[in-house]
Each structure stands twice: as structure tokens, then as C-alpha cells.
N, C-alpha and C. Protein backbone atom coordinates (compact mmCIF):
# COMPACT_ATOMS: atom_id res chain seq x y z
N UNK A 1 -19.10 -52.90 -117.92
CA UNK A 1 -18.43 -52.40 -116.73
C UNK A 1 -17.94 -50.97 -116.98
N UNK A 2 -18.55 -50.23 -116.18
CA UNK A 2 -18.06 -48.58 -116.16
C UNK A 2 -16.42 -48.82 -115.47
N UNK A 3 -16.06 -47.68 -116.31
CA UNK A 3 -14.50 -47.87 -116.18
C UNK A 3 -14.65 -46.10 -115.29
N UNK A 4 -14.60 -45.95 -114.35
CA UNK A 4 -14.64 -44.73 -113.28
C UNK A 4 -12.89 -43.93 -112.96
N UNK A 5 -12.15 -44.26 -113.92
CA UNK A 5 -10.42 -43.71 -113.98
C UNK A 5 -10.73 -42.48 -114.06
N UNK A 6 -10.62 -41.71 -113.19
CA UNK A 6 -10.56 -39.94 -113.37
C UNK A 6 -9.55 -39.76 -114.56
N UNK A 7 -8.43 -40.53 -114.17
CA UNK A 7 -6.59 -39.82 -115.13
C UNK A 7 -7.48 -40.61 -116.84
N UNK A 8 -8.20 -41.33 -116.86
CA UNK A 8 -8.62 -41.64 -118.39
C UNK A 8 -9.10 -40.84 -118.85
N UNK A 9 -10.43 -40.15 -117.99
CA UNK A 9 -11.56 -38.98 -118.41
C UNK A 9 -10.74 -37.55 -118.87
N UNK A 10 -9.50 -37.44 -117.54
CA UNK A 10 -8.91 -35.92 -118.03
C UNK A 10 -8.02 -36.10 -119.69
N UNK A 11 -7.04 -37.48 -119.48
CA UNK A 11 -6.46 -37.06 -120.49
C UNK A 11 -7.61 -37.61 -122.02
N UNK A 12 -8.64 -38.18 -121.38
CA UNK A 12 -10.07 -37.58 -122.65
C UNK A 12 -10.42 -36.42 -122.96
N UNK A 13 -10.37 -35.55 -121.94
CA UNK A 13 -10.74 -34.12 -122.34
C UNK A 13 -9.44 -33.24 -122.73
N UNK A 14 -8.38 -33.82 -122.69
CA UNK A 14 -6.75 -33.05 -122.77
C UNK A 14 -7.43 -33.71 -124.24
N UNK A 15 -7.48 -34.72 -124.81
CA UNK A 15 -7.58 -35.22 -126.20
C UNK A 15 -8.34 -33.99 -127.27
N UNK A 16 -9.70 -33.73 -126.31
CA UNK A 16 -10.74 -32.96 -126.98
C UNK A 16 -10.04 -31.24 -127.79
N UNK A 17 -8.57 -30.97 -126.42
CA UNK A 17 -8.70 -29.69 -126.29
C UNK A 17 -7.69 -29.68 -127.36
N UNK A 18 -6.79 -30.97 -127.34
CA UNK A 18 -5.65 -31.15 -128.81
C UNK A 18 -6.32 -30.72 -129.64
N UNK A 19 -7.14 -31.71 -129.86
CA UNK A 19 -8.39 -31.60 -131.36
C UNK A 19 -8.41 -30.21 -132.09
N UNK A 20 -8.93 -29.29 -130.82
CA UNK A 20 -9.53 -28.08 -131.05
C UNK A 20 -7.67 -27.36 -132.07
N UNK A 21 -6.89 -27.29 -130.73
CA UNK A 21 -5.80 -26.83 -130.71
C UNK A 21 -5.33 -27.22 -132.70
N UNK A 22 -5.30 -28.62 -132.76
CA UNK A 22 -4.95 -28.77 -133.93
C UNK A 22 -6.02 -28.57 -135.57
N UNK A 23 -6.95 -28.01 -135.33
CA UNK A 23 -8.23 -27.26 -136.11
C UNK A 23 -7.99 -26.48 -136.67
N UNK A 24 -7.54 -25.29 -135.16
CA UNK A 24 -6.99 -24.07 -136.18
C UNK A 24 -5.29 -24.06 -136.18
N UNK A 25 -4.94 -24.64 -135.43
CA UNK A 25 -3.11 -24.40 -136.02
C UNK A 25 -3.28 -25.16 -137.68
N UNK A 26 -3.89 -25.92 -137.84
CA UNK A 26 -3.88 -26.21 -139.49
C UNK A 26 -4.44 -25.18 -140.28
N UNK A 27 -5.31 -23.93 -139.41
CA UNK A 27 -5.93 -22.90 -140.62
C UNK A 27 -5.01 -21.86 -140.19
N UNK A 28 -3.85 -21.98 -139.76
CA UNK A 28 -2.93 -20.60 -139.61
C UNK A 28 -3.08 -19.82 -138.60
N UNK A 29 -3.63 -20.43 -137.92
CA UNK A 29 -3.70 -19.88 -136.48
C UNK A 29 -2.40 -19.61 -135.45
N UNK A 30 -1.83 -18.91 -134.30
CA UNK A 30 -0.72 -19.04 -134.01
C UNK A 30 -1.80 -19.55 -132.27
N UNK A 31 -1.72 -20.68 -132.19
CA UNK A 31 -1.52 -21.11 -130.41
C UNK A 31 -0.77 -20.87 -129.31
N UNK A 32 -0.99 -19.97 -128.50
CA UNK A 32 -0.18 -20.05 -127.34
C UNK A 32 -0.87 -19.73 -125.87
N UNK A 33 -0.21 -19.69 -124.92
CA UNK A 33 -1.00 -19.86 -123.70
C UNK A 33 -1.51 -18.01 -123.65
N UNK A 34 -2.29 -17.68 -123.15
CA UNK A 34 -2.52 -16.62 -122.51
C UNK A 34 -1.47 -15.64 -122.15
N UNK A 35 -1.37 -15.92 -120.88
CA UNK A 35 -0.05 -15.74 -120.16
C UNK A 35 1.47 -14.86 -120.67
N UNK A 36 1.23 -15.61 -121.87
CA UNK A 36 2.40 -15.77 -122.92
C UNK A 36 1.79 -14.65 -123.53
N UNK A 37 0.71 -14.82 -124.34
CA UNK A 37 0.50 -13.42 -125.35
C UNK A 37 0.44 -12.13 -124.79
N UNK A 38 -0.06 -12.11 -123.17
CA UNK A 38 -0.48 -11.18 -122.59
C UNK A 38 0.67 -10.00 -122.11
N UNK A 39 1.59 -11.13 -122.25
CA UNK A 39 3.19 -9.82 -122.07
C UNK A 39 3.51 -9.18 -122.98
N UNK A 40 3.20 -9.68 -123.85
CA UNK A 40 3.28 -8.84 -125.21
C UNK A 40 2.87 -8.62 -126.69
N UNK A 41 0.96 -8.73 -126.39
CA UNK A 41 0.20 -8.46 -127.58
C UNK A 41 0.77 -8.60 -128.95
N UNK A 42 1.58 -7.22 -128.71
CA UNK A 42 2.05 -6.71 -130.32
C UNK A 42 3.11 -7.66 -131.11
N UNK A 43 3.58 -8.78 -129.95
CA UNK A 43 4.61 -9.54 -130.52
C UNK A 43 3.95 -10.93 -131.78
N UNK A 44 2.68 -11.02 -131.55
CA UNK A 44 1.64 -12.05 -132.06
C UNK A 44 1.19 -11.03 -133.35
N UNK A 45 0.58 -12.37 -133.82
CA UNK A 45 -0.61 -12.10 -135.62
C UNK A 45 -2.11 -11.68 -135.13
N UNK A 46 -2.73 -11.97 -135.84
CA UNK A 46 -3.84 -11.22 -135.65
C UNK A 46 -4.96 -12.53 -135.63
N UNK A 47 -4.21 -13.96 -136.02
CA UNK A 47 -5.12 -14.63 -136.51
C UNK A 47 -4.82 -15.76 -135.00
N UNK A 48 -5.24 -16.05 -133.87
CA UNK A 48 -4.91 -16.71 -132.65
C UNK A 48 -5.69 -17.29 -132.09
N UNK A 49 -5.01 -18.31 -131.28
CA UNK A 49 -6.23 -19.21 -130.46
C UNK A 49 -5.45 -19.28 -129.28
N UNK A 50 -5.92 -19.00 -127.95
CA UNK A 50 -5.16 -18.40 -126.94
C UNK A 50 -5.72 -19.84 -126.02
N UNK A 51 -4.90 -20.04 -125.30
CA UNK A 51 -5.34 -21.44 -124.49
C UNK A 51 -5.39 -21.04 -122.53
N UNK A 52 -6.00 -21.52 -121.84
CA UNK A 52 -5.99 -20.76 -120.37
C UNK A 52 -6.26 -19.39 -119.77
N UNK A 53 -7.51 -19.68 -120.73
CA UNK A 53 -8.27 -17.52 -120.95
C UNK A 53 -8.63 -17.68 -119.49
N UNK A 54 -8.43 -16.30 -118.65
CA UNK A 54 -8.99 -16.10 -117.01
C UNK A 54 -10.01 -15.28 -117.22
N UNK A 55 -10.93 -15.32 -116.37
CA UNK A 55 -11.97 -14.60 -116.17
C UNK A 55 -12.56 -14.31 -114.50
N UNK A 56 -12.92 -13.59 -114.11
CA UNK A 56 -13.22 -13.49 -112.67
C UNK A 56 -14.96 -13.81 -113.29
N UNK A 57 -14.84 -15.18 -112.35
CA UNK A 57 -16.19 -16.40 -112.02
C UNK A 57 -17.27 -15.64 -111.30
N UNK A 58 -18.19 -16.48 -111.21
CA UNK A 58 -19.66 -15.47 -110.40
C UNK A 58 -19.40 -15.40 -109.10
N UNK A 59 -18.44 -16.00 -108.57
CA UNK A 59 -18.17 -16.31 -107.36
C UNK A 59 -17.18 -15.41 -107.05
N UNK A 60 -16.83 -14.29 -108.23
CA UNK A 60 -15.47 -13.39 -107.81
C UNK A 60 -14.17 -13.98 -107.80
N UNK A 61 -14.16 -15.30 -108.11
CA UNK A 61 -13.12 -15.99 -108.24
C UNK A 61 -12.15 -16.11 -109.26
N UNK A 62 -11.22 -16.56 -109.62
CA UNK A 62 -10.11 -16.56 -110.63
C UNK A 62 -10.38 -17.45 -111.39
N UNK A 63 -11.16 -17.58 -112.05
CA UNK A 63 -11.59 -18.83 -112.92
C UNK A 63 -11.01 -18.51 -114.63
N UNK A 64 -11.04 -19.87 -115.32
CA UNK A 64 -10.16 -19.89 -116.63
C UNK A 64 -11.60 -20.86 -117.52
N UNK A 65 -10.96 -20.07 -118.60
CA UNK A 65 -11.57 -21.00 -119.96
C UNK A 65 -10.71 -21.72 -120.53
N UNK A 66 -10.99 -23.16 -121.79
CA UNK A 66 -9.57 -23.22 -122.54
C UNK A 66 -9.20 -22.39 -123.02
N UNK A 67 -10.07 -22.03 -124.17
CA UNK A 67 -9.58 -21.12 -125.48
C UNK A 67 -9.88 -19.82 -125.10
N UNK A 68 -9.64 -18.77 -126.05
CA UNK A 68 -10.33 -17.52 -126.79
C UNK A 68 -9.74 -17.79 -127.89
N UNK A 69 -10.75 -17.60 -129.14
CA UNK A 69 -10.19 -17.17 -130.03
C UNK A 69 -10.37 -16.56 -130.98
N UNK A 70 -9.31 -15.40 -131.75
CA UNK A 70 -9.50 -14.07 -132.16
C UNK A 70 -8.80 -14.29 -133.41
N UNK A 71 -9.83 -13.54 -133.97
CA UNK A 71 -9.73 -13.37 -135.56
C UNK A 71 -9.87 -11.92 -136.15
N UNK A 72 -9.08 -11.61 -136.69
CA UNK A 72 -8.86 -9.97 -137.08
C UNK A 72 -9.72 -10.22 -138.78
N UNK A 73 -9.52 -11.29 -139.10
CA UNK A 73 -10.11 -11.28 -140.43
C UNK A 73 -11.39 -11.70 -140.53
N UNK A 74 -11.86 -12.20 -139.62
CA UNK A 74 -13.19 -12.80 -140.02
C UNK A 74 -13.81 -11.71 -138.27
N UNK A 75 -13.78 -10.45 -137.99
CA UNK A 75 -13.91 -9.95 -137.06
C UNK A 75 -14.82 -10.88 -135.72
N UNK A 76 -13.74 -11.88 -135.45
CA UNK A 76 -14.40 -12.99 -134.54
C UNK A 76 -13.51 -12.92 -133.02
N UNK A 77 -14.13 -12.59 -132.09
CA UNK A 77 -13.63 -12.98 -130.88
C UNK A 77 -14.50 -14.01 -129.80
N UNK A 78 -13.97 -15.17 -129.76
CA UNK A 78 -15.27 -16.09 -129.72
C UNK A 78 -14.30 -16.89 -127.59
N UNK A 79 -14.80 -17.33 -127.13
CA UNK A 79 -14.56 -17.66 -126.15
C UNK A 79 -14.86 -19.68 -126.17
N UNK A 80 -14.25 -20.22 -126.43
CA UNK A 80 -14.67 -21.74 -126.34
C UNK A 80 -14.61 -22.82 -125.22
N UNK A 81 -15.20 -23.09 -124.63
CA UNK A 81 -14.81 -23.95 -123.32
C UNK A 81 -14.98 -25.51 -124.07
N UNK A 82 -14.50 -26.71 -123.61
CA UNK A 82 -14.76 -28.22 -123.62
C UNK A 82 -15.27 -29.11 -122.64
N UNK A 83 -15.98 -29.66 -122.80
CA UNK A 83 -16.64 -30.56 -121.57
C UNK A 83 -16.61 -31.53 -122.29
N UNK A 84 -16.04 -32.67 -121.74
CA UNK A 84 -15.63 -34.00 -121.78
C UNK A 84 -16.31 -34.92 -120.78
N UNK A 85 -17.41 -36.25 -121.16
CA UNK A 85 -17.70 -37.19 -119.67
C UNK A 85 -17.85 -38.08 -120.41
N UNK A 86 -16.91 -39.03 -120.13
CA UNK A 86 -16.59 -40.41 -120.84
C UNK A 86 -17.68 -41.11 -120.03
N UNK A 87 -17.73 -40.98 -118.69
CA UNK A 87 -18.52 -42.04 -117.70
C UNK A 87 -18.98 -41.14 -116.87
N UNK A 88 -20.45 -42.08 -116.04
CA UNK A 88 -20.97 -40.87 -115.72
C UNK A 88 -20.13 -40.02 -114.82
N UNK A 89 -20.68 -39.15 -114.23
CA UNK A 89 -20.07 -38.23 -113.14
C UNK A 89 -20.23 -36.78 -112.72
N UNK A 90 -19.55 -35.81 -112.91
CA UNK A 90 -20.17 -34.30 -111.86
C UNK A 90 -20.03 -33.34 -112.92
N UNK A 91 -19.39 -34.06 -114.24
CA UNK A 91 -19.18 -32.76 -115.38
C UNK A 91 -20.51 -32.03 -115.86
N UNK A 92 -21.76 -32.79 -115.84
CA UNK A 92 -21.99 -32.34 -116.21
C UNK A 92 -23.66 -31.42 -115.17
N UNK A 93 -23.60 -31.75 -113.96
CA UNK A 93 -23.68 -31.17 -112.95
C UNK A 93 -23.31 -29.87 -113.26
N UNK A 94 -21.92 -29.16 -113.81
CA UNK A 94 -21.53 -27.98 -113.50
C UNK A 94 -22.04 -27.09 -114.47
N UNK A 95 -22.71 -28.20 -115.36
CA UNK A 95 -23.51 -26.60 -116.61
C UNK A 95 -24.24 -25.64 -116.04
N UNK A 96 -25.20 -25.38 -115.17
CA UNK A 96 -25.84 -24.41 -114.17
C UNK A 96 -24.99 -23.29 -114.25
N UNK A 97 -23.76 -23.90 -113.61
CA UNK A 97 -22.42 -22.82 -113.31
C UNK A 97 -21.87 -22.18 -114.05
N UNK A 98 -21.60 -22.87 -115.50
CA UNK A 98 -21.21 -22.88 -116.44
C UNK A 98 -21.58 -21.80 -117.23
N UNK A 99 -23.51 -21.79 -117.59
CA UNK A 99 -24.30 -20.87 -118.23
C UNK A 99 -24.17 -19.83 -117.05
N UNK A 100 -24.38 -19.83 -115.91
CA UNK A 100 -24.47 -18.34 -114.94
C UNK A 100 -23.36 -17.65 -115.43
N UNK A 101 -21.76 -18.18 -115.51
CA UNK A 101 -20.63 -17.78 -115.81
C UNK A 101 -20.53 -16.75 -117.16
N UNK A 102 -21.59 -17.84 -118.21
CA UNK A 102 -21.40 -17.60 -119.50
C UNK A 102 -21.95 -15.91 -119.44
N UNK A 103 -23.02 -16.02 -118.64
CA UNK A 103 -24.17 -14.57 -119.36
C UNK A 103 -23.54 -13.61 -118.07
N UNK A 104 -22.99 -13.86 -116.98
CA UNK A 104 -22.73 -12.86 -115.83
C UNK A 104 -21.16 -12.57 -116.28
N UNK A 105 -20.26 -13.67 -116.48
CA UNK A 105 -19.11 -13.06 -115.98
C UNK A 105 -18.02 -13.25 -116.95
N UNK A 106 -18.45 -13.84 -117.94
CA UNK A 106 -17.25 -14.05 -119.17
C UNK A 106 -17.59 -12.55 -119.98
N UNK A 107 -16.80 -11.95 -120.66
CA UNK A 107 -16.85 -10.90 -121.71
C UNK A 107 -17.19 -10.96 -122.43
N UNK A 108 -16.85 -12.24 -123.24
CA UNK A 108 -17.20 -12.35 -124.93
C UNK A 108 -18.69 -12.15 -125.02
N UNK A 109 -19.47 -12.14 -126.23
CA UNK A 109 -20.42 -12.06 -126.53
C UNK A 109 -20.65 -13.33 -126.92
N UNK A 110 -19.77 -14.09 -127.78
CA UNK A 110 -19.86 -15.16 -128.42
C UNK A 110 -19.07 -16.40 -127.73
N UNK A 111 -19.53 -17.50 -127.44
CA UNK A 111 -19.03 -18.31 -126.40
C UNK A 111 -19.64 -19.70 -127.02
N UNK A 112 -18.93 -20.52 -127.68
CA UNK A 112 -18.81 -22.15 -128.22
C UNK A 112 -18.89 -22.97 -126.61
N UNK A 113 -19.39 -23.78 -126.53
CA UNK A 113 -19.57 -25.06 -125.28
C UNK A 113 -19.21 -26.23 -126.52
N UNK A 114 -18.29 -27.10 -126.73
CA UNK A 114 -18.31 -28.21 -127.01
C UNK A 114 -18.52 -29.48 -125.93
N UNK A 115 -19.32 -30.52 -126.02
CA UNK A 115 -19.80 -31.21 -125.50
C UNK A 115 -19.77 -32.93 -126.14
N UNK A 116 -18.54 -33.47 -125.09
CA UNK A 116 -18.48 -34.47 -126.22
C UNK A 116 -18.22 -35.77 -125.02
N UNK A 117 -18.74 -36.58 -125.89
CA UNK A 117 -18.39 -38.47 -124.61
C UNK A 117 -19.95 -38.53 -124.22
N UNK A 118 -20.19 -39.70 -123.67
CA UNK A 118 -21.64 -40.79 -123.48
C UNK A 118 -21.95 -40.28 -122.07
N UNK A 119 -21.02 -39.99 -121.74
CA UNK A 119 -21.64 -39.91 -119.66
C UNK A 119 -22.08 -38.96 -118.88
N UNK A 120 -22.97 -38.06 -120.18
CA UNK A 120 -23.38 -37.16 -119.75
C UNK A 120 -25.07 -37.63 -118.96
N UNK A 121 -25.45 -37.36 -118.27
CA UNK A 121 -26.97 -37.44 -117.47
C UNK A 121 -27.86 -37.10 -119.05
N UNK A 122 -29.01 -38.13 -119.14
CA UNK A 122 -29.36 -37.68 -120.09
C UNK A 122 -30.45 -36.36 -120.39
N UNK A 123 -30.70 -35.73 -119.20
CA UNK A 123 -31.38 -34.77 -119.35
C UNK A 123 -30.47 -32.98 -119.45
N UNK A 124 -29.30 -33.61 -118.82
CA UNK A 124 -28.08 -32.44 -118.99
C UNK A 124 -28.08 -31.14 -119.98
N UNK A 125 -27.59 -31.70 -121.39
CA UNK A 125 -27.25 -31.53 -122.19
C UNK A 125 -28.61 -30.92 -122.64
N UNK A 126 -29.76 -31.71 -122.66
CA UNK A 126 -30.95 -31.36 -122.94
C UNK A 126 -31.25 -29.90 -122.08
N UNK A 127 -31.49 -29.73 -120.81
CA UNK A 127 -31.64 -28.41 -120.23
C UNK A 127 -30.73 -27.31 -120.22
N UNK A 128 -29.55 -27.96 -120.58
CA UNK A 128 -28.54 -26.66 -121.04
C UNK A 128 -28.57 -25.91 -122.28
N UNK A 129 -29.24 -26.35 -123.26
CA UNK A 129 -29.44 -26.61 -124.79
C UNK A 129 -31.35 -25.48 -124.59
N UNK A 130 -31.46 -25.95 -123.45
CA UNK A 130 -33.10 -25.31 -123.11
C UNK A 130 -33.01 -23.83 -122.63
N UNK A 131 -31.81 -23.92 -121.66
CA UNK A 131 -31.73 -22.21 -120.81
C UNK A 131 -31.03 -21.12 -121.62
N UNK A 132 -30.81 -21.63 -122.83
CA UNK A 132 -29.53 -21.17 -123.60
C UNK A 132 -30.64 -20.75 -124.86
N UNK A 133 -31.34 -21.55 -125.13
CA UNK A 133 -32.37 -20.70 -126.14
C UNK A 133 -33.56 -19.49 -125.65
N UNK A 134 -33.81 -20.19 -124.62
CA UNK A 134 -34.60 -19.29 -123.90
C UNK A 134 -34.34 -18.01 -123.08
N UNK A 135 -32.56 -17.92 -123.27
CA UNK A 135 -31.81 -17.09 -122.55
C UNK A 135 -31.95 -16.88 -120.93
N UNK A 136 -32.49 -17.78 -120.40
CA UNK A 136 -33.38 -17.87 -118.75
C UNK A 136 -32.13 -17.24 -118.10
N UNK A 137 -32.57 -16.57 -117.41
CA UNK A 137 -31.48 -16.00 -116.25
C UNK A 137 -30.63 -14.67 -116.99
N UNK A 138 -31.30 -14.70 -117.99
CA UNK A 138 -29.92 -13.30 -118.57
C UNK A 138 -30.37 -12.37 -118.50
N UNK A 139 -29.75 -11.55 -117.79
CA UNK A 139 -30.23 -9.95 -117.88
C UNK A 139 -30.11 -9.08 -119.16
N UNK A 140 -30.51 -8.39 -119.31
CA UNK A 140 -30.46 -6.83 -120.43
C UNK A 140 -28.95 -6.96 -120.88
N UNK A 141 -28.11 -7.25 -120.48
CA UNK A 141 -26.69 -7.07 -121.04
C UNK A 141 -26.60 -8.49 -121.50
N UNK A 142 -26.96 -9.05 -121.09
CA UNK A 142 -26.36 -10.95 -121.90
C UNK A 142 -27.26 -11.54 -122.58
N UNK A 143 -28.49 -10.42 -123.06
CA UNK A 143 -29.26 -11.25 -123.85
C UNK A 143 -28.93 -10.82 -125.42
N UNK A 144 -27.22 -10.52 -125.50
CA UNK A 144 -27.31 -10.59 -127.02
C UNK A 144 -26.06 -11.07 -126.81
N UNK A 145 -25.75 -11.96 -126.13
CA UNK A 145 -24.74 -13.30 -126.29
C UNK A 145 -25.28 -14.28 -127.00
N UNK A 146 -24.39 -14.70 -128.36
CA UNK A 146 -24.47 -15.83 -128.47
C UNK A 146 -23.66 -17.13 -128.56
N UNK A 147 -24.71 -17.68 -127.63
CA UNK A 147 -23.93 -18.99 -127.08
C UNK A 147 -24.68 -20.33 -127.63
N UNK A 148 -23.10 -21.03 -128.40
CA UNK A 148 -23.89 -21.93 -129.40
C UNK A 148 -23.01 -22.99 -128.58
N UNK A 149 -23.85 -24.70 -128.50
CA UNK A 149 -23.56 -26.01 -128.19
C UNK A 149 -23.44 -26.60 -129.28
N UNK A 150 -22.64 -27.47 -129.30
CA UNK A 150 -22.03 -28.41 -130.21
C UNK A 150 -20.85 -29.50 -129.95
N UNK A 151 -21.19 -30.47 -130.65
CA UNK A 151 -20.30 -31.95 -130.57
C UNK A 151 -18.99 -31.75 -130.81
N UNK A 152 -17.92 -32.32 -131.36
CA UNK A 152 -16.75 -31.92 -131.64
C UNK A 152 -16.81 -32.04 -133.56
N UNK A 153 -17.53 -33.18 -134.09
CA UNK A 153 -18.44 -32.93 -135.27
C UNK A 153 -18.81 -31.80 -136.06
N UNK A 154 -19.80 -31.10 -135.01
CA UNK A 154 -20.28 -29.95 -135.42
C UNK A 154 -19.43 -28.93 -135.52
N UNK A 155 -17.70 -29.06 -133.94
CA UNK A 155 -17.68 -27.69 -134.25
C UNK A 155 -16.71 -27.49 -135.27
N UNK A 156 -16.26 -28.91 -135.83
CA UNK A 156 -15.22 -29.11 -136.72
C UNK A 156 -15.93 -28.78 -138.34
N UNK A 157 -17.07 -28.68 -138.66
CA UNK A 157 -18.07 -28.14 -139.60
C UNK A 157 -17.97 -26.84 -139.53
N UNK A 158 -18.16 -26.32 -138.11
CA UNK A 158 -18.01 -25.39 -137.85
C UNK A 158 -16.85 -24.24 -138.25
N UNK A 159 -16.15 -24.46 -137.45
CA UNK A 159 -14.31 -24.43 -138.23
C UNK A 159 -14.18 -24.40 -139.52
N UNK A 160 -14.64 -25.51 -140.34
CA UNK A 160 -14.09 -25.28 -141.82
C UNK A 160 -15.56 -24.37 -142.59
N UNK A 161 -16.26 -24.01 -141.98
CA UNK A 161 -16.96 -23.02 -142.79
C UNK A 161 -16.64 -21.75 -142.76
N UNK A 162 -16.53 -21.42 -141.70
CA UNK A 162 -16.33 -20.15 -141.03
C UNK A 162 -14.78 -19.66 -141.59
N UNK A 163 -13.66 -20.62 -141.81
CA UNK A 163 -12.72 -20.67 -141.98
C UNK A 163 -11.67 -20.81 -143.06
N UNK A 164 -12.72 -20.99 -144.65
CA UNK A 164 -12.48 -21.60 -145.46
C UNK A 164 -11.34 -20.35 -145.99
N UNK A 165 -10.16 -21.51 -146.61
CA UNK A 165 -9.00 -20.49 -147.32
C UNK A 165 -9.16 -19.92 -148.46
């Protein structure tokens, strides 16, 4: 029996974004919202993971990421979003949107998709994983983004390589 609780799925993906959150606050990272750092840069370290990054969407709209996060030592400014689908449903419908966003309207160059839970469509993940190597749709400016997919597994491999003390 599919269990269809929206409030289960979000605070599944609130789980995912802890995860992340608690990754790098264990490698010395300082966490805080956006918002917060943005009043006053110089008051922060150099080593951060910023949570509720905005970006104006393809749609011209006010749209947000979870993370950014910036590294003065390992010269990394990386942009991370989470997608969470415990059961099926529309999450993962929005990758289309997602990749247009990635190569048109986000800044970073470098942009993490973690991708985690069973209820994804099974061809999803697969064609997002397809437009993303093939760079389909990117113009002259976004074809030297790189945008890497990964489990929460991988990006936790990820993390401690990249990261090691």
C-alpha cells in the first residue's frame, strides 16, 4: 500500500537537507540561511554552506535553491539542490525545469542534484542523467557547467573526499 502523505514526503526531504546540513557542519563549515549572510558577508569564514540560495528562475521568477556552498580553501563554489520522492508523484516531473534552470539561470558553474527515495518514474532519473551528459539544450555559456547527479551515498563519498582534514 502506497502511503501518498505529502507532510511524510516533505519532512523526507527536510531529513535529506539535515543530512547535507550535518556533512559539512562536521567538516567546519559555518551554516546559515542566506538572508542572514547576505547582510553582512564580512561577518562569516570563508569555509560555508548557505541554505535558501535565490536565483531569478527561467520564468523571471524568484526562485530558491537549498544550498550554495563556498569554499575559500578548496576554491569551490558549488550550488546543491535535493530531490526527495518517497512515493510516486510530480517531483520528479520537474527535472525538465530543473536542468533548463540549471544551464539558463542559476550562476554557479558547478551545481550537485542529489536524488534520493524509490518514487521516482523509472525513466526520470535516467533522462536527466542523459540531458546532462549530452549537455542538450545548453548554449555556448552553460556548456562548461558542471553538473553532477548523485544519491545521498555518493554525495557523502563525495564530501569526505573532496574534504578530507
Amino acid at each position: 500500500m502506497k502511503n501518498n502523505d505529502p507532510l511524510r514526503s516533505t519532512s523526507s526531504g527536510s531529513t535529506l537537507e539535515g543530512t547535507v546540513k550535518s556533512i559539512f557542519s562536521g567538516k567546519g563549515f559555518e551554516v546559515l540561511s542566506y538572508s542572514e549572510w547576505n547582510k553582512d558577508p564580512n561577518k562569516y569564514g570563508q569555509e560555508l554552506l548557505l541554505t535558501n540560495v535565490p536565483y531569478t528562475s527561467i520564468y523571471e521568477e524568484k526562485a530558491r535553491t537549498e544550498f550554495l556552498l563556498i569554499s575559500s580553501k578548496k576554491n569551490l563554489r558549488i550550488r546543491i539542490e535535493c530531490k526527495w520522492q518517497q512515493v510516486s508523484g510530480s517531483v520528479d516531473e520537474k527535472f525538465p525545469y530543473l536542468y533548463l534552470n540549471i544551464i539558463e539561470a542559476i550562476p554557479e558553474d558547478h551545481m550537485i542534484v542529489i536524488i534520493e527515495g524509490d518514487g521516482f518514474k523509472p525513466g526520470a532519473i535516467r533522462w536527466f542523467k542523459k540531458v546532462i551528459a549530452e549537455k542538450k539544450y545548453a548554449g555556448e555559456i552553460s556548456l562548461k557547467k558542471n553538473i553532477e547527479v548523485m544519491n545521498l551515498k555518493e554525495f557523502m563519498t563525495w564530501a569526505n573526499n573532496v574534504f578530507r582534514h
